[in-house]
Each structure stands twice: as C-alpha cells, then as structure tokens.
Protein backbone atom coordinates (compact mmCIF):
# COMPACT_ATOMS: atom_id res chain seq x y z
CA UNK A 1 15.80 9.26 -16.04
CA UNK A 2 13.57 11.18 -13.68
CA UNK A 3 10.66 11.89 -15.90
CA UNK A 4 10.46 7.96 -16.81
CA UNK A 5 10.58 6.87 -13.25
CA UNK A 6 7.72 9.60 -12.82
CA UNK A 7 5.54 8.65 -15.89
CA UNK A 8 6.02 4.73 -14.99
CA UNK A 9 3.89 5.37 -11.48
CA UNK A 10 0.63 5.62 -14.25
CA UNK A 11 1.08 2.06 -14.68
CA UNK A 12 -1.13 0.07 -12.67
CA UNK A 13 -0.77 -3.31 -14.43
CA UNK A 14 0.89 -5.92 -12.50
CA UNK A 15 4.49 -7.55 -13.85
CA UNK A 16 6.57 -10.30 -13.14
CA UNK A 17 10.39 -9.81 -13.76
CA UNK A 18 10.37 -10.26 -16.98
CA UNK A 19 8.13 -7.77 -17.32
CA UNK A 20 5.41 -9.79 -18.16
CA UNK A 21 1.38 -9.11 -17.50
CA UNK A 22 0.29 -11.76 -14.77
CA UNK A 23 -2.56 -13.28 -15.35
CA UNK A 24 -4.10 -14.20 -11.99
CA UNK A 25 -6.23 -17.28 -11.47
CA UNK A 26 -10.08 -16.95 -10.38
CA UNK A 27 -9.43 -17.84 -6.70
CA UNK A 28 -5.76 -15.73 -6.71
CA UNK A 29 -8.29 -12.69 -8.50
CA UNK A 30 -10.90 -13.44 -5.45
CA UNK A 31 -8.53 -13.18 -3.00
CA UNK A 32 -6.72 -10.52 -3.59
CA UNK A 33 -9.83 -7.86 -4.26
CA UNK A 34 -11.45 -9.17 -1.58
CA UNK A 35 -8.34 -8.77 0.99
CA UNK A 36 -9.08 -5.01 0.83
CA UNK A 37 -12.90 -5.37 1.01
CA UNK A 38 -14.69 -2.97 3.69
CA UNK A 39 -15.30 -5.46 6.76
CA UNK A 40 -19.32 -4.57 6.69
CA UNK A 41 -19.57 -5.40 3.05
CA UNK A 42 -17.70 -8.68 3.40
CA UNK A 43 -19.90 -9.81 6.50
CA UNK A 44 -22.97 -8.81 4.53
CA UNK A 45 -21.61 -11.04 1.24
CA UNK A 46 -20.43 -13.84 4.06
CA UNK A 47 -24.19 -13.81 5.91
CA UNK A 48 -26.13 -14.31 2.49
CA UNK A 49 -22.54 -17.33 1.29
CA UNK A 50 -23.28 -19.20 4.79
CA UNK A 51 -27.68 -18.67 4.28
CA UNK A 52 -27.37 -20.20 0.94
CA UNK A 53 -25.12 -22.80 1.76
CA UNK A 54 -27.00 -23.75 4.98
CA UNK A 55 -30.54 -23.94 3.27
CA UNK A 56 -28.98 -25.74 0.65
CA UNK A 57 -27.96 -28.80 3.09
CA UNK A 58 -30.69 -28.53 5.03
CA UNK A 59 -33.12 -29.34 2.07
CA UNK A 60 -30.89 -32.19 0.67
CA UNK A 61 -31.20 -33.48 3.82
CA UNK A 62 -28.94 -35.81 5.47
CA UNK A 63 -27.76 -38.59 2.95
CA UNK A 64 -26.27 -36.13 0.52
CA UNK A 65 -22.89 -35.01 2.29
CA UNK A 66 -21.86 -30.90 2.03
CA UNK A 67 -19.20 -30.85 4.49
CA UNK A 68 -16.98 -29.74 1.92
CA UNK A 69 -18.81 -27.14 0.52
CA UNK A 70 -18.85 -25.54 3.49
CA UNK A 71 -14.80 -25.26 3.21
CA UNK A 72 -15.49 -21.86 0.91
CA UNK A 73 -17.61 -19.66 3.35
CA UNK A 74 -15.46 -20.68 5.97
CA UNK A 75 -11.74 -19.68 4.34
CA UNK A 76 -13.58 -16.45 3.13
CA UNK A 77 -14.47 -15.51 7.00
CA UNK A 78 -11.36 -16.05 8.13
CA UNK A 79 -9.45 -14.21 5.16
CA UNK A 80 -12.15 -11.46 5.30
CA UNK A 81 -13.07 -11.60 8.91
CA UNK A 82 -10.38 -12.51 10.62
CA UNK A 83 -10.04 -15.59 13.03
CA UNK A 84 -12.09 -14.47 15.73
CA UNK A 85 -15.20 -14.96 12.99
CA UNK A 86 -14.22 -17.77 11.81
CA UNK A 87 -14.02 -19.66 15.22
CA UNK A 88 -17.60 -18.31 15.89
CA UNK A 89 -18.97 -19.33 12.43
CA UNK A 90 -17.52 -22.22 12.43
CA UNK A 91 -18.70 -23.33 16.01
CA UNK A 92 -22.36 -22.39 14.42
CA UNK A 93 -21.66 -24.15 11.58
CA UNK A 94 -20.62 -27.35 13.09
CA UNK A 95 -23.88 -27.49 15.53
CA UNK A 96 -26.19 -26.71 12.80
CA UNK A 97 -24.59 -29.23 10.68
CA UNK A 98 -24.83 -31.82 13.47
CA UNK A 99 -28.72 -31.33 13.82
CA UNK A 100 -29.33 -31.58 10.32
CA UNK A 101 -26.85 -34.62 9.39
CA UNK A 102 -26.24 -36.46 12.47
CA UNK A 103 -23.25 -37.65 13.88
CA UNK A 104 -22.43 -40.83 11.64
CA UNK A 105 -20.82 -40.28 8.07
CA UNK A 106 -22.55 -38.00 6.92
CA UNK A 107 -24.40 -40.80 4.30
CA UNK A 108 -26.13 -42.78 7.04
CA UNK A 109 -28.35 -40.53 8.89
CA UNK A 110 -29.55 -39.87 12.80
CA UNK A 111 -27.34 -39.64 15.93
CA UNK A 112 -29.42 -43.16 17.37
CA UNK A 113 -27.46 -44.84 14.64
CA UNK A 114 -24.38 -44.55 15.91
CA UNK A 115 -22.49 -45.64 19.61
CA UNK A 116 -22.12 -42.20 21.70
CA UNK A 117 -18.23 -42.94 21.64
CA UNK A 118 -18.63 -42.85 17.58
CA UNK A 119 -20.35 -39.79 17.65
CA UNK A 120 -18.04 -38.12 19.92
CA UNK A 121 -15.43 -38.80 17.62
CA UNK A 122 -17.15 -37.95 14.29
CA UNK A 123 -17.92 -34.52 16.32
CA UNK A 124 -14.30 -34.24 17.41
CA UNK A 125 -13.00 -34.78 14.02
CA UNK A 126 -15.48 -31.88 12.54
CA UNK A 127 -14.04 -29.46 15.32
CA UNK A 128 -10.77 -30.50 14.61
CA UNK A 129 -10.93 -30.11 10.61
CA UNK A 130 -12.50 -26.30 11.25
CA UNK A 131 -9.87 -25.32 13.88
CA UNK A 132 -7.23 -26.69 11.39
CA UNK A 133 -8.71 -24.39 8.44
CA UNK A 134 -9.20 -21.61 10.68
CA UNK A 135 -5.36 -21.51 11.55
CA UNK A 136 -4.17 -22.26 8.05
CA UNK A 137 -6.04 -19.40 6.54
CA UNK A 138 -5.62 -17.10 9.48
CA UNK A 139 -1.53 -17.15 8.66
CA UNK A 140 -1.54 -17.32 5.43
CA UNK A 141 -3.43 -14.19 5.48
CA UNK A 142 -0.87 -12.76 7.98
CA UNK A 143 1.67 -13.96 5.53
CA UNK A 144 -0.18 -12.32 2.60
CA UNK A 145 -0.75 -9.02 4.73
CA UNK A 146 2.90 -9.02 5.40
CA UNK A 147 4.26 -9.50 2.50
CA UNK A 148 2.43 -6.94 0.15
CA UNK A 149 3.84 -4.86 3.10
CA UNK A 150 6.98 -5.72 2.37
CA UNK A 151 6.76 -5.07 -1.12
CA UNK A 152 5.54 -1.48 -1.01
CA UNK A 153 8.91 -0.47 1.40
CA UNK A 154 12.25 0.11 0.39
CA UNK A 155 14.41 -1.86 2.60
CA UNK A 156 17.22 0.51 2.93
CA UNK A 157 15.76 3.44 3.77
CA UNK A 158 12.40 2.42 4.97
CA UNK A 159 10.59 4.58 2.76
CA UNK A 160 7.74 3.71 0.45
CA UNK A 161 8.78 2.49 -2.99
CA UNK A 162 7.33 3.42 -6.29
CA UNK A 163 4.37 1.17 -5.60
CA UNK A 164 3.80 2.78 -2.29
CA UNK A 165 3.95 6.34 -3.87
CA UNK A 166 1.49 5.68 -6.64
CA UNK A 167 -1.25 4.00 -4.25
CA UNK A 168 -0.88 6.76 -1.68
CA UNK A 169 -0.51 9.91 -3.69
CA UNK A 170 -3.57 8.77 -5.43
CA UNK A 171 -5.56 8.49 -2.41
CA UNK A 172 -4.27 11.84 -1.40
CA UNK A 173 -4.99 13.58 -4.85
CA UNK A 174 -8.90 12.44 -3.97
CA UNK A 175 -8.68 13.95 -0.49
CA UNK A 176 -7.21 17.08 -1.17
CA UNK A 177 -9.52 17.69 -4.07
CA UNK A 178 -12.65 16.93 -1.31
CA UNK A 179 -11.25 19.04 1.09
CA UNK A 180 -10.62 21.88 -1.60
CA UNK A 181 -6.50 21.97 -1.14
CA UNK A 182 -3.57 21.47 -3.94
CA UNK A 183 -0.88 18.90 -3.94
CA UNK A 184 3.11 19.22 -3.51
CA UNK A 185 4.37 16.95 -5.49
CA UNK A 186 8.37 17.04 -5.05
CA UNK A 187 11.32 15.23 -6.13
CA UNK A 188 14.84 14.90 -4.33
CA UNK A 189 18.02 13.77 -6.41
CA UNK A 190 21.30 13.69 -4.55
CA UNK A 191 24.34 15.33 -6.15
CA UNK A 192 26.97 13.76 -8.04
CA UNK A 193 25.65 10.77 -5.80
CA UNK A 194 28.25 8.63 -7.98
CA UNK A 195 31.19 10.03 -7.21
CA UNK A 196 30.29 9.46 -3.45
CA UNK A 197 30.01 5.91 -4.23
CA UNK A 198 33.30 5.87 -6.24
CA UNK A 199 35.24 7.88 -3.92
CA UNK A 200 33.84 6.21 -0.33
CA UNK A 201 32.49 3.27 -1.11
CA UNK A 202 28.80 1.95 -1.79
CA UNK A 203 28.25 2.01 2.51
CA UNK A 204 29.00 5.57 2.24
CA UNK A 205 26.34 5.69 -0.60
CA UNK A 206 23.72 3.61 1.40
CA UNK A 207 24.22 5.81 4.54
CA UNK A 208 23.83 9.01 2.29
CA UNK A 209 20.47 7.66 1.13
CA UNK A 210 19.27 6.42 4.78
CA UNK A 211 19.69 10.26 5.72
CA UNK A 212 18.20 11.90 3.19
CA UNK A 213 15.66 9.47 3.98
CA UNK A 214 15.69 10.62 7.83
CA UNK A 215 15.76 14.29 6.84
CA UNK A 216 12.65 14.12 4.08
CA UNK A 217 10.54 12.23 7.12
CA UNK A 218 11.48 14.94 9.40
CA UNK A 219 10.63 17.83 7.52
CA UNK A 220 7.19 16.22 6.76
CA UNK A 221 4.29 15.37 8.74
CA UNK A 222 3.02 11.37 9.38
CA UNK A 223 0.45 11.32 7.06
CA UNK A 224 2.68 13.27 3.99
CA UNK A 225 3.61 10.64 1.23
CA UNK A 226 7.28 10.33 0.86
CA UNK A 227 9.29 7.39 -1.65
CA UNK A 228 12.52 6.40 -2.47
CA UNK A 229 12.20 5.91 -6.11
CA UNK A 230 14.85 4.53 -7.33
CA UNK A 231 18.65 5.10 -6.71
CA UNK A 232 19.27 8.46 -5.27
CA UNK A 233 15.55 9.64 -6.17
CA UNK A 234 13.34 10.86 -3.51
CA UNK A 235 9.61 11.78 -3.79
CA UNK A 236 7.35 13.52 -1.21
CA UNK A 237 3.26 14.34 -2.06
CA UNK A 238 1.78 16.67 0.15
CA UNK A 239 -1.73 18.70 0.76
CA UNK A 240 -1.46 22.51 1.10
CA UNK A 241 -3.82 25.41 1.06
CA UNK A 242 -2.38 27.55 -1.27
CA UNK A 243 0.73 28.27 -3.68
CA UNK A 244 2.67 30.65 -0.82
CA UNK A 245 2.51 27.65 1.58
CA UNK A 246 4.04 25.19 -0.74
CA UNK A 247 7.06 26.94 -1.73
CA UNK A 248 7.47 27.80 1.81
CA UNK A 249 7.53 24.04 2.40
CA UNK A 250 9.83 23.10 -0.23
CA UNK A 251 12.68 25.45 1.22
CA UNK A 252 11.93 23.80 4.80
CA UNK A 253 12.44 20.50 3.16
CA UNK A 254 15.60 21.14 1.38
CA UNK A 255 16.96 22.42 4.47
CA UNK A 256 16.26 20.10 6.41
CA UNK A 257 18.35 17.44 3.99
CA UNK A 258 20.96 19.86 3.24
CA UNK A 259 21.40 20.33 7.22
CA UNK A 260 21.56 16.70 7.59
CA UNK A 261 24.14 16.31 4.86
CA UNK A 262 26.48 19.07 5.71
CA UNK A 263 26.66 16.48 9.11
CA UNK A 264 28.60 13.90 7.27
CA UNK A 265 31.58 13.46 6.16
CA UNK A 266 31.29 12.48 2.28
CA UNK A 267 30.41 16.39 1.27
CA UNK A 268 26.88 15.23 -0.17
CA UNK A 269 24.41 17.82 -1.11
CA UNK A 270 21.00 17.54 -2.68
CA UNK A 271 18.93 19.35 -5.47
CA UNK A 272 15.12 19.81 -5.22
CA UNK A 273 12.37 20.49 -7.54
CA UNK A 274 8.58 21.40 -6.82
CA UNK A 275 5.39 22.38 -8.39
CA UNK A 276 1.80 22.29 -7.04
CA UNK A 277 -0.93 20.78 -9.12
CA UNK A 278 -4.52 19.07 -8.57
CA UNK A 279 -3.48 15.94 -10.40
CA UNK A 280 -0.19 13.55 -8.77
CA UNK A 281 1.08 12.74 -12.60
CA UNK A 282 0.94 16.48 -14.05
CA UNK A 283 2.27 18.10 -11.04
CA UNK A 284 5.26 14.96 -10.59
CA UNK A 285 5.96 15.89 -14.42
CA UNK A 286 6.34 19.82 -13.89
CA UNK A 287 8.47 18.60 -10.47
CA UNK A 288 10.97 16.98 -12.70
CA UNK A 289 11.26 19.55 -15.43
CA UNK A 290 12.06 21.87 -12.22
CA UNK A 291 14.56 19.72 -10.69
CA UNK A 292 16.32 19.49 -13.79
CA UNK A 293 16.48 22.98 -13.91
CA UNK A 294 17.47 23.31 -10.46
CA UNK A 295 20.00 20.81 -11.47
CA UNK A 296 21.37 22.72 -14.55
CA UNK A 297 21.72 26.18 -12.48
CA UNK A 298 24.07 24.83 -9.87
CA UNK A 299 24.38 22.22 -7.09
CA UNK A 300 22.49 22.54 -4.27
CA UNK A 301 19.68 24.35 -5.62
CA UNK A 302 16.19 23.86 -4.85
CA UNK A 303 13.68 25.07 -7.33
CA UNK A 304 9.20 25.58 -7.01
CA UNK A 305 7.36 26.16 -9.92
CA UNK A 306 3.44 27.00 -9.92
CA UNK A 307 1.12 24.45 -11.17
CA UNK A 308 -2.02 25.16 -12.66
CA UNK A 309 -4.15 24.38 -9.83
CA UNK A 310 -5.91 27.91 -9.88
CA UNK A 311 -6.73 27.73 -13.73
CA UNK A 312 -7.87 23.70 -13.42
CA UNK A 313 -10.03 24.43 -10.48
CA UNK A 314 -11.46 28.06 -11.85
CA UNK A 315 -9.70 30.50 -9.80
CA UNK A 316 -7.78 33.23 -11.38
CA UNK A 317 -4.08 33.28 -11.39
CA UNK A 318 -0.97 34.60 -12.73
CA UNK A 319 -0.03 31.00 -14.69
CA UNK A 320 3.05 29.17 -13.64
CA UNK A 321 5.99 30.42 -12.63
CA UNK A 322 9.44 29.11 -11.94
CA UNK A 323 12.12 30.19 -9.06
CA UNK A 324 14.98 28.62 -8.06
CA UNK A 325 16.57 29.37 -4.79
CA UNK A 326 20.10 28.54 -3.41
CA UNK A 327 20.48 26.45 -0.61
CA UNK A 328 20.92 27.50 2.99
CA UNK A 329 24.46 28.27 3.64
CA UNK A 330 26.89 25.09 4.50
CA UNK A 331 27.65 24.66 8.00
C-alpha cells in the first residue's frame, strides 16, 4: 500500500482517469512549458516574435493585411508577461501598425484615403480588438494558474497532494545536495484509521486527518514539504545537516501529532517512519520499510532508520541503522 503510493511519485507522465497518456496538442504543449518560463527569457523570445513579425509587415507593405498574425505575439505577452505587457505592446503595436498600413482596411492604403470619422473608427476598432485579447488571455491565464493550484492541494486537509510532493521534494533534493545537507523523507499512517471511521463516522475520520494535518505543519517549518498522500498517509521532506538532527526531528514530529490526537475524542494515534537519504525515491522507500516496522512493533511507534547519505556522498559511516522509539506518554 505504502511502498506503491511511494514508488508511483517516479511517474512523471501525465494521465487522464482512465489512466490514459494525454497527448497534448502543439499550442496546449506551448502553453503549458511556457507558463513556467523565467520572465527574462520569455521577454527576450517575445522582443525577437514582435521584431520578426513587425519587419515582416513593414516590408509587405500596406496592401497585404497581418493584423492577424499579430494575434500570436500578443496572447504570448500576456500569458508570459502578464497584462500590464500586453497593454504596452499592444499600444506599440497598434501605432506602428497604423503608420505602416493606414487607417482604411488594411487592403487600401494611406490615412488621406479615408474620412477622419472612418479612421477614427478603424483605429477604435484595433484598440478595441487588443483590449478584448488582452482580457481574454489575461483570465484565462488566472484560470489556468488557479487551477493547476488547485490540483496540486488536497482539499480536506490543505496539504499538498502526491503531485505537490513529487514536484517539491524534487526541487528540494537539488537544493540540499547544493547546499551540502541530507533529506528527511518521512511518512505518517494513522492507526487503525478504519475503525475510527466505522465506530464515529467518516466526519470523525475527516477531522482526524485535518489534525494530523495541523500537527505535521506545526512541527515543520514553511518551506518543509509536507503531503497528504492518500487516505490516512502523510508525507513530510525535509533538509538537515546531519543524521543526529533528523532523528531528533522525527520524535518532535510524532509528538507533535500524537499531542494533537490525544486532544480528541476518537482515541486516534499515529505511527511514523523515517530515514535520511540524498535521493527523495530511495530515502521515501527505506521510510516505508521503517514505518512498517514501526507498525509491526506496536501502535504508536515512531521509527528512524539511517540512509546512506554518508556512503553516497563519500563520507565514512557506520551503514544504516534502524530504531524504533515509543511514543510520548498519552495525556
């Protein structure tokens, strides 16, 4: 159960509900890699996009209409840029294009071809059209933003889900490894978490999980990866200096949940299983084989096991180790 949830975080594939590989269109591929573009690489890509566009129309000259080409530079500002840059480029855009085509049609030619009312209106209807596009993609990229939020938090405790976890342990497994530190990877599992549902109903269940959910983000600091996996499974991926540290951590996390459990009325307790590691998947795999033998030594048990961070990074070592402690006395 555990060590599946753990070994499915490798997978990095995306999956409809049938479990199906999507297969994302061109534009859906462009705009989802370039949603997390760095904003200085995007304006660089946007300056040469609106150049090449610009020079194109301006050498075509004014019978051959390009107001629609300009449509993709512009979308990409504002889902890039944000709105602010796309009001500014398109303002730009729209006086450049009204010195180079006029402001008939766009297929007859000079501004003393048309009444001043006419142009006014042509001009009007250009500002319009941008402002319009500008809006449009400036929500829907709210939307976007807001949803893939959504989807990376579970909604009952507020936690990060399995997504959530993978994505942000992985950025933390390349920042501890630059700033020379090993991970704590941990999972929680709530005991006999069934029985509470049976006996008390599945609002006593969802209240269990909202504070052991409350208790994990306590113990932890604000920038320490924590997940509801699944059910009554809790994860937490930390950055600590050394071996001593960690386990010291993993007692002040258990209890902390325990103390918040022994609060309620439903008799909950929790099990806990550790291990450091320099790699999220290894050290999540040792962290389950140590909560399940947390879990076969007794209830409320929390259990840290060594990783081999000191032999994977060069240092000497004793090798892993496993010790399981009891938890802190109920209240």
């Amino acid at each position: 159960m555990l060590l599946k949830s753990t070994l499915d975080l490798n997978i990095a594939t995306a999956f409809d509900r049938r479990n199906v590989p999507v297969k994302w269109s061109p534009l859906e591929a462009a705009l989802r890699g370039s949603a997390d573009v760095n904003r200085t690489v995007a304006a660089a890509w946007l300056i040469l996009l609106w150049s090449a566009v610009l020079i194109v129309d301006g050498a075509t000259g004014p019978h051959l209409c390009l107001n629609s080409v300009y449509l993709a530079p512009l979308c990409f500002t504002v889902w890039c840029l944000g709105r602010i840059a796309g009001v500014v480029s398109g303002l730009i855009v729209i006086s450049v294009t009204l010195q180079l085509n006029g402001f008939g049609d766009g297929l007859s030619a000079q501004a003393s071809t048309v009444s001043t009312s006419t142009a006014a209106l042509n001009a009007g209807v250009r500002v319009f059209g941008v402002t319009f596009i500008i809006l449009f993609v400036g929500a829907f990229r709210r939307t976007f933003d807001q949803e893939r939020a959504n989807a990376q938090i579970d909604p009952l405790t507020g936690l990060g889900n399995r997504r959530a976890f993978k994505r942000e342990s992985s950025s933390l497994e390349l920042a501890s490894a630059r700033d020379n530190r090993i991970l704590l990877c941990g999972l929680i599992d709530v005991d006999d978490f069934k029985a509470i549902n049976d006996r008390y109903g599945h609002a006593a269940g969802d209240d269990v999980l909202s504070i052991v959910a409350d208790a994990l983000l306590s113990a932890v600091r604000p920038y320490d990866v924590t997940a509801r996996l699944g059910g009554d499974e809790f994860a937490f991926c930390l950055a600590v200096r050394d071996t001593a540290s960690a386990e010291r951590k993993s007692g002040k996390i258990h209890d902390a949940v325990m103390a918040a459990l022994t609060k309620t009325e439903y008799g909950a307790t929790c099990s806990l299983g550790a291990a450091t590691g320099v790699g999220v998947a290894e050290t999540l795999r040792v962290a389950d084989q140590t909560l399940y033998r947390a879990k076969d030594a007794g209830k409320s048990i929390w259990a840290f096991e060594d990783g081999p961070a000191e032999e994977e990074k060069g240092l000497e070592g004793d090798g892993p180790s496993y010790r399981a402690q009891n938890a802190m006395p109920r209240v």
